[in-house]
PDB file of N, CA and C in Angstrom:
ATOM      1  N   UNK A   1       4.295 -40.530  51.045  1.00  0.00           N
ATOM      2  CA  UNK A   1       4.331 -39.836  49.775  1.00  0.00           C
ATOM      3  C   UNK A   1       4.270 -38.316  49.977  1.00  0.00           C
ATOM      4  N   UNK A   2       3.500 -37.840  50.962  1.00  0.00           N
ATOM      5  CA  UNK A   2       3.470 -36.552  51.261  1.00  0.00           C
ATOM      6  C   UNK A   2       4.385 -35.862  51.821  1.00  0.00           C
ATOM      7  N   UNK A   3       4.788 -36.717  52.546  1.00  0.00           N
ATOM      8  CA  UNK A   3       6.583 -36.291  53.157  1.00  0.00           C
ATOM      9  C   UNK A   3       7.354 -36.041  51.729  1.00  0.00           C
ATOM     10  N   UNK A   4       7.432 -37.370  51.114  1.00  0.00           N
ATOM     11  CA  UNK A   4       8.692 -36.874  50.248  1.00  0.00           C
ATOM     12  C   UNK A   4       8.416 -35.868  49.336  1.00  0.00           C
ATOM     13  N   UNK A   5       6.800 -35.145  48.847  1.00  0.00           N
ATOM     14  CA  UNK A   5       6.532 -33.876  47.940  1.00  0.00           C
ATOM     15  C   UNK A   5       7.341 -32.848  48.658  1.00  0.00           C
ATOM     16  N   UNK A   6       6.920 -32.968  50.483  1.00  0.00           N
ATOM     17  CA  UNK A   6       6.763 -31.521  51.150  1.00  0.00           C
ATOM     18  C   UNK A   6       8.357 -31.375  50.958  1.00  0.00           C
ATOM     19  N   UNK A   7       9.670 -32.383  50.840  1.00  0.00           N
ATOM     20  CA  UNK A   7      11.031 -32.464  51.534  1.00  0.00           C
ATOM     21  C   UNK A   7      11.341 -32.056  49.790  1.00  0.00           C
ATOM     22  N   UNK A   8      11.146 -32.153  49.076  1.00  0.00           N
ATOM     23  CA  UNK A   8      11.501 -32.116  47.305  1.00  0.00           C
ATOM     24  C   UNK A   8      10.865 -30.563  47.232  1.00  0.00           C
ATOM     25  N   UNK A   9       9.834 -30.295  48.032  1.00  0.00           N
ATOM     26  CA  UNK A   9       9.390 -28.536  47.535  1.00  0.00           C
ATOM     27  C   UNK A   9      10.270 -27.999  48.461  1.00  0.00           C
ATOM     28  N   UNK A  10      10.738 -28.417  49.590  1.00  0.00           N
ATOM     29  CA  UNK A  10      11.229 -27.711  50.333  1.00  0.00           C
ATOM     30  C   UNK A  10      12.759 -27.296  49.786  1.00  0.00           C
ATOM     31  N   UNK A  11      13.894 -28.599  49.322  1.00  0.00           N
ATOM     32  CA  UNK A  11      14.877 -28.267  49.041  1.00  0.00           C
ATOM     33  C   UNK A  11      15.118 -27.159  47.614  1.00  0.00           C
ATOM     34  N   UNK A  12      13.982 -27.813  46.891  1.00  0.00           N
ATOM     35  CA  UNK A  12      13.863 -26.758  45.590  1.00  0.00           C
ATOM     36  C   UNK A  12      13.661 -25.407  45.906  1.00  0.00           C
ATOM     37  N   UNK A  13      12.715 -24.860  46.891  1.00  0.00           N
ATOM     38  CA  UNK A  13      12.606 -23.346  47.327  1.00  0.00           C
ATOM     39  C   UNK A  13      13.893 -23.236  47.612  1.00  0.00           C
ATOM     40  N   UNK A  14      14.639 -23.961  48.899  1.00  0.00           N
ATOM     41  CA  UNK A  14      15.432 -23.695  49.629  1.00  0.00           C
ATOM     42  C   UNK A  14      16.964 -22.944  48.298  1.00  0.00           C
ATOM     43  N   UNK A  15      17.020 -24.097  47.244  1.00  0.00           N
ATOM     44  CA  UNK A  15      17.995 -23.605  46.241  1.00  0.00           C
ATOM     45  C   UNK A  15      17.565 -22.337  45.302  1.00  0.00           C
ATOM     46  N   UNK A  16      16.382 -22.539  45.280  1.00  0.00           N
ATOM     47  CA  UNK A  16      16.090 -21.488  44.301  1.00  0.00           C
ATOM     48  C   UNK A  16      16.821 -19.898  45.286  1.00  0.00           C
ATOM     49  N   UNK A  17      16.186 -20.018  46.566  1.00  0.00           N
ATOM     50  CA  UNK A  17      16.418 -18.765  46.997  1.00  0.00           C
ATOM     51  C   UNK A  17      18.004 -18.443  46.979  1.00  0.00           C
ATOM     52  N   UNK A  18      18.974 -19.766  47.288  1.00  0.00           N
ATOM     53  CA  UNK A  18      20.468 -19.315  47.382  1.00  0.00           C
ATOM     54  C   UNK A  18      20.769 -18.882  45.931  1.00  0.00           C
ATOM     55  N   UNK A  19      20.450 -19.697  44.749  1.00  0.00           N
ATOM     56  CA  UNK A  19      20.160 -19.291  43.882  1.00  0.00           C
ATOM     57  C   UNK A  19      20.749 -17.769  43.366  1.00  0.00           C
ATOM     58  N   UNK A  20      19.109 -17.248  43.294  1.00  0.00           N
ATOM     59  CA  UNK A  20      18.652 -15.725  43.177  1.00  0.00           C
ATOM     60  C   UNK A  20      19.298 -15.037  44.020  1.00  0.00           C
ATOM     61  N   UNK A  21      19.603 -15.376  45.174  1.00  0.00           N
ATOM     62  CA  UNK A  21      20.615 -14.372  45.960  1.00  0.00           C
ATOM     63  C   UNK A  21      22.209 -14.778  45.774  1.00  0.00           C
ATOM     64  N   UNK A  22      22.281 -14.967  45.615  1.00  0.00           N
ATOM     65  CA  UNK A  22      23.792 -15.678  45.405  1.00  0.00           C
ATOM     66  C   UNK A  22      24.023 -14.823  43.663  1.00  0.00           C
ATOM     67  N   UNK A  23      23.438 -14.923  43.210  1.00  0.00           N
ATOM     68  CA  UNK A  23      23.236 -14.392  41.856  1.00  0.00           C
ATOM     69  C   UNK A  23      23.639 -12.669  41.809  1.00  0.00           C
ATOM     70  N   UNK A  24      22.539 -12.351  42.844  1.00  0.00           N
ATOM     71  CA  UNK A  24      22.465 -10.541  42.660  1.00  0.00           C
ATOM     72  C   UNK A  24      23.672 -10.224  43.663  1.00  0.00           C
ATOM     73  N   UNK A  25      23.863 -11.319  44.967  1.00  0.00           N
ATOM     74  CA  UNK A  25      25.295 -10.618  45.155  1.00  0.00           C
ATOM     75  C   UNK A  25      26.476 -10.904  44.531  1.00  0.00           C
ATOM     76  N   UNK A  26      26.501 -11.652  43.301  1.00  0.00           N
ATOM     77  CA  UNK A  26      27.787 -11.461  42.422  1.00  0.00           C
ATOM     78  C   UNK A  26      27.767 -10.661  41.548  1.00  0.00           C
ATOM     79  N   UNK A  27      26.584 -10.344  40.899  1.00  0.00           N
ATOM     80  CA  UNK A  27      26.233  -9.036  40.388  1.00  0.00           C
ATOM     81  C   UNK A  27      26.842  -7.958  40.519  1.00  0.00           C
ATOM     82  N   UNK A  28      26.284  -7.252  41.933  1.00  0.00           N
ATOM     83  CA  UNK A  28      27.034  -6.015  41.965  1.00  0.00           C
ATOM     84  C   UNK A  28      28.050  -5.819  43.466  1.00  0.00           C
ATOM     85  N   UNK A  29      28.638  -7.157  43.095  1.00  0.00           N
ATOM     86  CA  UNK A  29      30.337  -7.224  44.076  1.00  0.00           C
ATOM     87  C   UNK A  29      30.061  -6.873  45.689  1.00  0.00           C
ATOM     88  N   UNK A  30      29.158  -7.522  46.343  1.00  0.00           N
ATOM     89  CA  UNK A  30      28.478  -6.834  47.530  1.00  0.00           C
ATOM     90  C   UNK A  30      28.284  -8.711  48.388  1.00  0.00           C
ATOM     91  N   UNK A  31      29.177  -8.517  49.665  1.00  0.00           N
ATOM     92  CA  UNK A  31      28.027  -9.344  50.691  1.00  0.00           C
ATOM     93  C   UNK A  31      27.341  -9.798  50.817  1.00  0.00           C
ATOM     94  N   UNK A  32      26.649 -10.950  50.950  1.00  0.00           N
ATOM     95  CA  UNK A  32      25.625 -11.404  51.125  1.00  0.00           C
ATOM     96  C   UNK A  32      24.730 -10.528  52.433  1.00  0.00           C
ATOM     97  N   UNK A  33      25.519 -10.190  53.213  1.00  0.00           N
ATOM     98  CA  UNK A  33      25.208  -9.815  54.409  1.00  0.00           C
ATOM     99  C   UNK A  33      24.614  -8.102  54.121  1.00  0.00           C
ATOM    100  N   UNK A  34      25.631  -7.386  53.456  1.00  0.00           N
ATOM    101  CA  UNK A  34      25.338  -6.464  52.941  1.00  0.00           C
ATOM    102  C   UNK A  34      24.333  -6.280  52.202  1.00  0.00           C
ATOM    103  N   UNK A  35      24.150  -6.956  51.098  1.00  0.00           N
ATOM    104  CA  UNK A  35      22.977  -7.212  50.337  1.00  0.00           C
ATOM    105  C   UNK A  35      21.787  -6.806  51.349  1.00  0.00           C
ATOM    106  N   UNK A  36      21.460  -7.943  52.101  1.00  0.00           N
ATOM    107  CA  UNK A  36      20.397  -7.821  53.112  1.00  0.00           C
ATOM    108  C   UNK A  36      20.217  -6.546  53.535  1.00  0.00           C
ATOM    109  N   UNK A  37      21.361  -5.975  54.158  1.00  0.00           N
ATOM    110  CA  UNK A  37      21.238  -4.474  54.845  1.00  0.00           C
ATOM    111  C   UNK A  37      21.045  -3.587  53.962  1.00  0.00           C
ATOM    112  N   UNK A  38      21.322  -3.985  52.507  1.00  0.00           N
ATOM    113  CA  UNK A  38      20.896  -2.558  51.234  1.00  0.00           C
ATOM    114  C   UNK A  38      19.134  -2.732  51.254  1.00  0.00           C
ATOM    115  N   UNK A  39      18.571  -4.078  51.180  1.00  0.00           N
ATOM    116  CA  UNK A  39      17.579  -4.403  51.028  1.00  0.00           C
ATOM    117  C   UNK A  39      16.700  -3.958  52.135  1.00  0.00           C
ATOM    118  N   UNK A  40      16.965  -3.773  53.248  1.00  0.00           N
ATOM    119  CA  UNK A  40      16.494  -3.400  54.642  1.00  0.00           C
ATOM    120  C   UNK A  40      15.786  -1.785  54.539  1.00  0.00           C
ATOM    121  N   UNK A  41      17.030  -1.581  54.095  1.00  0.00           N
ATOM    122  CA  UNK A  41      17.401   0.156  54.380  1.00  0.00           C
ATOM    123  C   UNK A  41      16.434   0.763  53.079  1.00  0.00           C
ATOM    124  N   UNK A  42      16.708  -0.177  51.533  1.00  0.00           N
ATOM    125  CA  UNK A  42      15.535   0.412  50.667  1.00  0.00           C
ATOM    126  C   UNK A  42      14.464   0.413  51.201  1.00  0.00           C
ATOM    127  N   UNK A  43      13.675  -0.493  51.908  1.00  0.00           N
ATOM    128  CA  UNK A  43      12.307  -1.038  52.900  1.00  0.00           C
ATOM    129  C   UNK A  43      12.143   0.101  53.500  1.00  0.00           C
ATOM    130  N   UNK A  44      12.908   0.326  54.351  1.00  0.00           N
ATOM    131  CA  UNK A  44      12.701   1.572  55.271  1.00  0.00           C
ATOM    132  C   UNK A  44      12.538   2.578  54.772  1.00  0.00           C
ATOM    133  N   UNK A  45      13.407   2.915  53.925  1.00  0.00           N
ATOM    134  CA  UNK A  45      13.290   4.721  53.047  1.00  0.00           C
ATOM    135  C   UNK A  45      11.742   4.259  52.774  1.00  0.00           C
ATOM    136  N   UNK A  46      11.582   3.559  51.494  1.00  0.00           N
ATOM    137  CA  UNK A  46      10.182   3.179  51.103  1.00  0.00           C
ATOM    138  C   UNK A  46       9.125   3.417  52.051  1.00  0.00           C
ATOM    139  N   UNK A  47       9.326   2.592  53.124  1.00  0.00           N
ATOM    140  CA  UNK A  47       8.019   2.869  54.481  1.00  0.00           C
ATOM    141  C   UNK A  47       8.002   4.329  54.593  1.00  0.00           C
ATOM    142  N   UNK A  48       9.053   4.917  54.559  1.00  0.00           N
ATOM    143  CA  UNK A  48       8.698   6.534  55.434  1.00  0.00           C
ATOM    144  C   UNK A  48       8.219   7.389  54.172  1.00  0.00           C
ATOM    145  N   UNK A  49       8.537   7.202  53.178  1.00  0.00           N
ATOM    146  CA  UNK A  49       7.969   7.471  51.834  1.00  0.00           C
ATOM    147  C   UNK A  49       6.012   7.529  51.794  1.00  0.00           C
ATOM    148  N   UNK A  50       6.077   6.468  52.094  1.00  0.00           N
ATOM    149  CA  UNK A  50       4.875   6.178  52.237  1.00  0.00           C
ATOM    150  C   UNK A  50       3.867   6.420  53.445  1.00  0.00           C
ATOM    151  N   UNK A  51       4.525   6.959  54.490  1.00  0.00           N
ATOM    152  CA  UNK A  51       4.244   7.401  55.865  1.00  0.00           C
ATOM    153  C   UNK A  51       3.898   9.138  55.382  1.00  0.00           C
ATOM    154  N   UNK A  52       5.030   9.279  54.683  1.00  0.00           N
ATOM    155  CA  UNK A  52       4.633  11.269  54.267  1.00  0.00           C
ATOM    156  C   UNK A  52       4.297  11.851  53.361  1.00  0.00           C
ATOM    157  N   UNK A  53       2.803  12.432  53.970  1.00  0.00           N
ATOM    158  CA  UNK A  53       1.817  12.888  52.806  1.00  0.00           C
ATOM    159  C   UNK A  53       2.365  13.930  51.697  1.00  0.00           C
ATOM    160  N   UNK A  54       3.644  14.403  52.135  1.00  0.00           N
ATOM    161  CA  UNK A  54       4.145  15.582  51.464  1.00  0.00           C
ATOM    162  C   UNK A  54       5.096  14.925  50.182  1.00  0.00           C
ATOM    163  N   UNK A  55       5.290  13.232  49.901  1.00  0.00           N
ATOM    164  CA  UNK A  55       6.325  12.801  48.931  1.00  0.00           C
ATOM    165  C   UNK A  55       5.442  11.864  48.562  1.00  0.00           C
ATOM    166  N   UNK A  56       5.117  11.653  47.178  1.00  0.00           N
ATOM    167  CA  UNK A  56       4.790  10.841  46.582  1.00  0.00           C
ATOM    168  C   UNK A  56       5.456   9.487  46.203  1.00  0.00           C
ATOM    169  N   UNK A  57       5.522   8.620  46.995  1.00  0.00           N
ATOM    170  CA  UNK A  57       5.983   7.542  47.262  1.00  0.00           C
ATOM    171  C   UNK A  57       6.038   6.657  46.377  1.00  0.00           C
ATOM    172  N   UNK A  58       5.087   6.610  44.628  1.00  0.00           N
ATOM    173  CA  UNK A  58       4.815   5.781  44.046  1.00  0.00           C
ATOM    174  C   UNK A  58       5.517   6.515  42.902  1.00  0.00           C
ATOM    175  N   UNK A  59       5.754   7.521  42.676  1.00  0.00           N
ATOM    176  CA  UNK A  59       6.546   8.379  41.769  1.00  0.00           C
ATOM    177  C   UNK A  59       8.309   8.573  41.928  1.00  0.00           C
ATOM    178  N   UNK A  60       8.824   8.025  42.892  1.00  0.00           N
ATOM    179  CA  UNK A  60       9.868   7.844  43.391  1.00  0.00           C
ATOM    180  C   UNK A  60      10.873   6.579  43.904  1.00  0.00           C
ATOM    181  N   UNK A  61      11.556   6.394  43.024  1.00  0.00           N
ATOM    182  CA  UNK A  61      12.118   4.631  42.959  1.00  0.00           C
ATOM    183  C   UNK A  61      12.788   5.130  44.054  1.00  0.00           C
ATOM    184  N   UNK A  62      13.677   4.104  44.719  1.00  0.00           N
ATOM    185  CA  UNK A  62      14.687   4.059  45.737  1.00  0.00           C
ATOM    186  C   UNK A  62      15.453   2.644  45.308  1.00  0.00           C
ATOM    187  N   UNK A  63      16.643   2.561  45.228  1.00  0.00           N
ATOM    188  CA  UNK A  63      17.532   1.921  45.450  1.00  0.00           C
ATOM    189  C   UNK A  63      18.860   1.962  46.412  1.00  0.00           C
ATOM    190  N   UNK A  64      19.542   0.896  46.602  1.00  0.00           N
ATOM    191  CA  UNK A  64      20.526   1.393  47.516  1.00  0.00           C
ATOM    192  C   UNK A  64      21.683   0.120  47.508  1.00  0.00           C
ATOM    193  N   UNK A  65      23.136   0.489  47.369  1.00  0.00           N
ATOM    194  CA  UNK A  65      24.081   0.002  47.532  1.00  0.00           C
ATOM    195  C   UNK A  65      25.054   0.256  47.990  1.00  0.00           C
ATOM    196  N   UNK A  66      25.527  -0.948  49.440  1.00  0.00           N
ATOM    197  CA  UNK A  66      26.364  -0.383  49.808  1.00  0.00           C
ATOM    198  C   UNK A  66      26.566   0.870  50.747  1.00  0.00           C
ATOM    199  N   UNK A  67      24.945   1.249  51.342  1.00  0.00           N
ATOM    200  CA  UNK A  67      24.594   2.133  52.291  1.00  0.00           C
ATOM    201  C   UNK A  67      24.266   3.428  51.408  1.00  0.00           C
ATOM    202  N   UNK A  68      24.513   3.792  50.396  1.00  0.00           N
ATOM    203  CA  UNK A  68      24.544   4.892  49.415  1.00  0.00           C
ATOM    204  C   UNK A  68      22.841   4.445  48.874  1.00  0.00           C
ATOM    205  N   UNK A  69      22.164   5.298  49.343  1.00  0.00           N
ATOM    206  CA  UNK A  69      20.894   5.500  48.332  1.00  0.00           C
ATOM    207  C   UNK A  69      20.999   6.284  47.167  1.00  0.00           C
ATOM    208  N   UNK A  70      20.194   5.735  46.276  1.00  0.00           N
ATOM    209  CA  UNK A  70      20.116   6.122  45.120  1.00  0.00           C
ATOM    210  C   UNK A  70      18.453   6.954  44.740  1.00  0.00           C
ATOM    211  N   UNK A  71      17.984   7.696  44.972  1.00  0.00           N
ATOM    212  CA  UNK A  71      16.229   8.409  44.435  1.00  0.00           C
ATOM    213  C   UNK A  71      16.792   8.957  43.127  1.00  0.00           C
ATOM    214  N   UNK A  72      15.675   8.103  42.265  1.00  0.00           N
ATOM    215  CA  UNK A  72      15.041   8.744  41.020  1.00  0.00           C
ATOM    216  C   UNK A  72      13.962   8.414  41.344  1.00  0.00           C
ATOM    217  N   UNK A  73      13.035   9.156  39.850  1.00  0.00           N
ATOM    218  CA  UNK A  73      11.594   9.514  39.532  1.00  0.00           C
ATOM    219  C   UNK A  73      11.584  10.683  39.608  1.00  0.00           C
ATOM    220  N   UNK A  74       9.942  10.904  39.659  1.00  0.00           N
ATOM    221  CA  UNK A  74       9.393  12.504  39.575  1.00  0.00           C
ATOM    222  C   UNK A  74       8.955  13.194  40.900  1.00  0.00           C
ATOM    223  N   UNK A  75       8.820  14.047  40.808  1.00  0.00           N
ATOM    224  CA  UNK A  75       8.852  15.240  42.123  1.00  0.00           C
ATOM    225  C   UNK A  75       7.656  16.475  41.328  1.00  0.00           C
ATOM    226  N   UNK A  76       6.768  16.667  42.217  1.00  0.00           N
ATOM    227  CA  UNK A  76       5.527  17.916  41.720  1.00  0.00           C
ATOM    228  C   UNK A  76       6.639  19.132  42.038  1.00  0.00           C
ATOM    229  N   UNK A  77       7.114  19.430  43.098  1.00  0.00           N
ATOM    230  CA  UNK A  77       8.105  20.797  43.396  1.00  0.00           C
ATOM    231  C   UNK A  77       9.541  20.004  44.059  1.00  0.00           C
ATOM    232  N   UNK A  78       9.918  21.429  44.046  1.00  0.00           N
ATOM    233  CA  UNK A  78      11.330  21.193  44.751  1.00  0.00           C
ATOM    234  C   UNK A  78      11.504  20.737  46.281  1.00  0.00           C
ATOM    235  N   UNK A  79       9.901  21.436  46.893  1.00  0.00           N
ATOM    236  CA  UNK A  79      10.134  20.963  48.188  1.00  0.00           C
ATOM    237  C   UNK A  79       9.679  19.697  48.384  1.00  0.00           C
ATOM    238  N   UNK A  80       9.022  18.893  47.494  1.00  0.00           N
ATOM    239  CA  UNK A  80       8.795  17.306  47.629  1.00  0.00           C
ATOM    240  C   UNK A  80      10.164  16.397  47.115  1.00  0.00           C
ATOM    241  N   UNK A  81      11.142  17.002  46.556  1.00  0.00           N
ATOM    242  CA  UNK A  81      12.343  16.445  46.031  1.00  0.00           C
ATOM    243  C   UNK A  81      13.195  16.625  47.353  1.00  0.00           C
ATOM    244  N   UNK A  82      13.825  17.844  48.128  1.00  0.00           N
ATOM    245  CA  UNK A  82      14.004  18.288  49.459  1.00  0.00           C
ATOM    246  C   UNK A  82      13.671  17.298  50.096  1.00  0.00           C
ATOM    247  N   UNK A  83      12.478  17.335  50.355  1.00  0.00           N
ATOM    248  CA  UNK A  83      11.902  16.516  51.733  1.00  0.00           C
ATOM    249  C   UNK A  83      12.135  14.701  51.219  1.00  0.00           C
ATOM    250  N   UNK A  84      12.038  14.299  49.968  1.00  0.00           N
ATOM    251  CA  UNK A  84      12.323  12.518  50.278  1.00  0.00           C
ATOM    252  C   UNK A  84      13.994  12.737  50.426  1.00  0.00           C
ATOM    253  N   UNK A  85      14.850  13.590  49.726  1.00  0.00           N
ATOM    254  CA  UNK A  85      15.622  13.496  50.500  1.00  0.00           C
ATOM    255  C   UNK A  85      16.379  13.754  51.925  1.00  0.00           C
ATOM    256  N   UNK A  86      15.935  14.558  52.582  1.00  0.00           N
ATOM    257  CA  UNK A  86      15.928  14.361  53.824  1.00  0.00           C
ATOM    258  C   UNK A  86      15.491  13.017  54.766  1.00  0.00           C
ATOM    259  N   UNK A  87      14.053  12.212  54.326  1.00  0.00           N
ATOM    260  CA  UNK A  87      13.813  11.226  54.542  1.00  0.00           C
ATOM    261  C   UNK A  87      14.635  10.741  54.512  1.00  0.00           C
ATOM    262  N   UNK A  88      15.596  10.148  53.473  1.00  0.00           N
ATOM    263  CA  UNK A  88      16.192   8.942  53.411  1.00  0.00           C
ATOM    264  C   UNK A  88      17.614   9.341  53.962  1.00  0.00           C
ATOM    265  N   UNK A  89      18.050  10.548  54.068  1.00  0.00           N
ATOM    266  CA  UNK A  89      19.091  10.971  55.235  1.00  0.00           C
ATOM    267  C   UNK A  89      18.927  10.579  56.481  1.00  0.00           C
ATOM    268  N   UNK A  90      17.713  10.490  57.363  1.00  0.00           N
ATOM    269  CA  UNK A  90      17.076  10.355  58.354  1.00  0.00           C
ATOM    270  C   UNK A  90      17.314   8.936  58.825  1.00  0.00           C
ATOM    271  N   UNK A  91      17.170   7.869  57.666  1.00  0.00           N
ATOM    272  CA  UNK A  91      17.125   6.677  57.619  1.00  0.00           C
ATOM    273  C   UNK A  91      18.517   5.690  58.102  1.00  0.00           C
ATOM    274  N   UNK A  92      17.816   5.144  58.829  1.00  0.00           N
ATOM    275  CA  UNK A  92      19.544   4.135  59.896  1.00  0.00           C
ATOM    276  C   UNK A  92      19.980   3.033  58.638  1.00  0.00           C
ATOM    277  N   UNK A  93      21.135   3.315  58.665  1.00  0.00           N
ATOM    278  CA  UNK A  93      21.831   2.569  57.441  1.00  0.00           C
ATOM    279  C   UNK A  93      22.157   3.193  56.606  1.00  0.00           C
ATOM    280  N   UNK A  94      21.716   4.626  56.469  1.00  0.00           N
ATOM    281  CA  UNK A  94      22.074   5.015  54.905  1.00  0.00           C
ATOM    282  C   UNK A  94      23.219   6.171  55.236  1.00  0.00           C
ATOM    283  N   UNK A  95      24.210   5.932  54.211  1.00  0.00           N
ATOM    284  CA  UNK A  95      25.694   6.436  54.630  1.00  0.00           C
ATOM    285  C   UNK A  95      25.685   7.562  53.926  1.00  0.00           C
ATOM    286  N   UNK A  96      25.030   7.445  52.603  1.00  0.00           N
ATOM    287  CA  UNK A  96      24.867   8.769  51.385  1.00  0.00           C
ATOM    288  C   UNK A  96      24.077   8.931  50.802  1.00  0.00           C
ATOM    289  N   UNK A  97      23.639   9.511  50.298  1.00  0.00           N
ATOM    290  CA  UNK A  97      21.902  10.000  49.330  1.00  0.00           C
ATOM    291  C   UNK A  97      22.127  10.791  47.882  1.00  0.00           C
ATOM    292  N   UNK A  98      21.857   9.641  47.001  1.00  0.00           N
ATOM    293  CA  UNK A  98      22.056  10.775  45.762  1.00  0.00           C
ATOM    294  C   UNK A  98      20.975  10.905  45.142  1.00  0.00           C
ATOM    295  N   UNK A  99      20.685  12.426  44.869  1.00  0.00           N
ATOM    296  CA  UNK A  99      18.825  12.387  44.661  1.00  0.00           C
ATOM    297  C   UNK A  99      18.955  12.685  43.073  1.00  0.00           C
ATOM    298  N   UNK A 100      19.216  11.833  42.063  1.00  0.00           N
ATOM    299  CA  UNK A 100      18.377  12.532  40.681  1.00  0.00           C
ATOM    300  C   UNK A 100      17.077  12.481  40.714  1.00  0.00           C
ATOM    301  N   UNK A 101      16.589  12.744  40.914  1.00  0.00           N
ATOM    302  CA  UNK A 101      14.560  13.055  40.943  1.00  0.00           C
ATOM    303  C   UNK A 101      15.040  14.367  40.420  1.00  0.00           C
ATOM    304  N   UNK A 102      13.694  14.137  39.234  1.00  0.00           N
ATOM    305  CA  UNK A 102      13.382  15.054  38.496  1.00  0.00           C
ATOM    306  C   UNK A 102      12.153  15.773  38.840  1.00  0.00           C
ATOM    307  N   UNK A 103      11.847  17.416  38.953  1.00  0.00           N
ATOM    308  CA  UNK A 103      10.673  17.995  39.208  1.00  0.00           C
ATOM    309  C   UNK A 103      10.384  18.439  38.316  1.00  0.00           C
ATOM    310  N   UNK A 104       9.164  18.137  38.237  1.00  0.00           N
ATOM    311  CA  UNK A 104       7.808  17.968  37.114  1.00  0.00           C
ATOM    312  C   UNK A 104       7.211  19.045  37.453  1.00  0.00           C
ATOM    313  N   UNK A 105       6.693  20.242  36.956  1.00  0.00           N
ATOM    314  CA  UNK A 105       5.552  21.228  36.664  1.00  0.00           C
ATOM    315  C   UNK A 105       3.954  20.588  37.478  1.00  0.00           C
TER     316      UNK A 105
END
């Protein structure tokens, strides 16, 4: 009986996940494979975000498609808007950087 719960939760995760991914890459016309590597590369910007005391990491979305990052949110100065973008220039995978971040007073 416990076999057949664990083999019935298992295939249900297993669909749900093709699912949800299968989903967002028809969405926005992208790879499965790609997908992954947009998802990677947001991770990474994010980590180094969060690595530098000089960018507020929680004030600053990141998205990315297609190797092209995308930063919005808020920025205290210009040189904290500067510097996440440079970060995510820095970052392996990312082909382009478009920063709307807005600086806040």
């Amino acid at each position: 009986m416990k076999y057949v719960r664990a083999l019935t939760f298992a295939a249900l995760a297993g669909a749900s996940i093709v699912t949800i991914t299968g989903c967002s890459v028809a969405r926005d016309q992208q790879t499965a494979g790609a997908y992954v590597d947009d998802a990677g590369t947001t991770t990474a910007v994010k980590a180094k975000f969060a690595e530098d005391k000089t960018v507020a990491a929680t004030s600053i979305s990141v998205e990315t498609l297609n190797g092209t990052v995308q930063l919005s949110g808020f920025a205290k100065s210009q040189a904290e808007k500067d510097r996440a973008e440079s970060i995510a220039r820095s970052t392996k995978g990312v082909r382009e950087v478009r920063n709307s971040i807005i600086v806040r007073p």
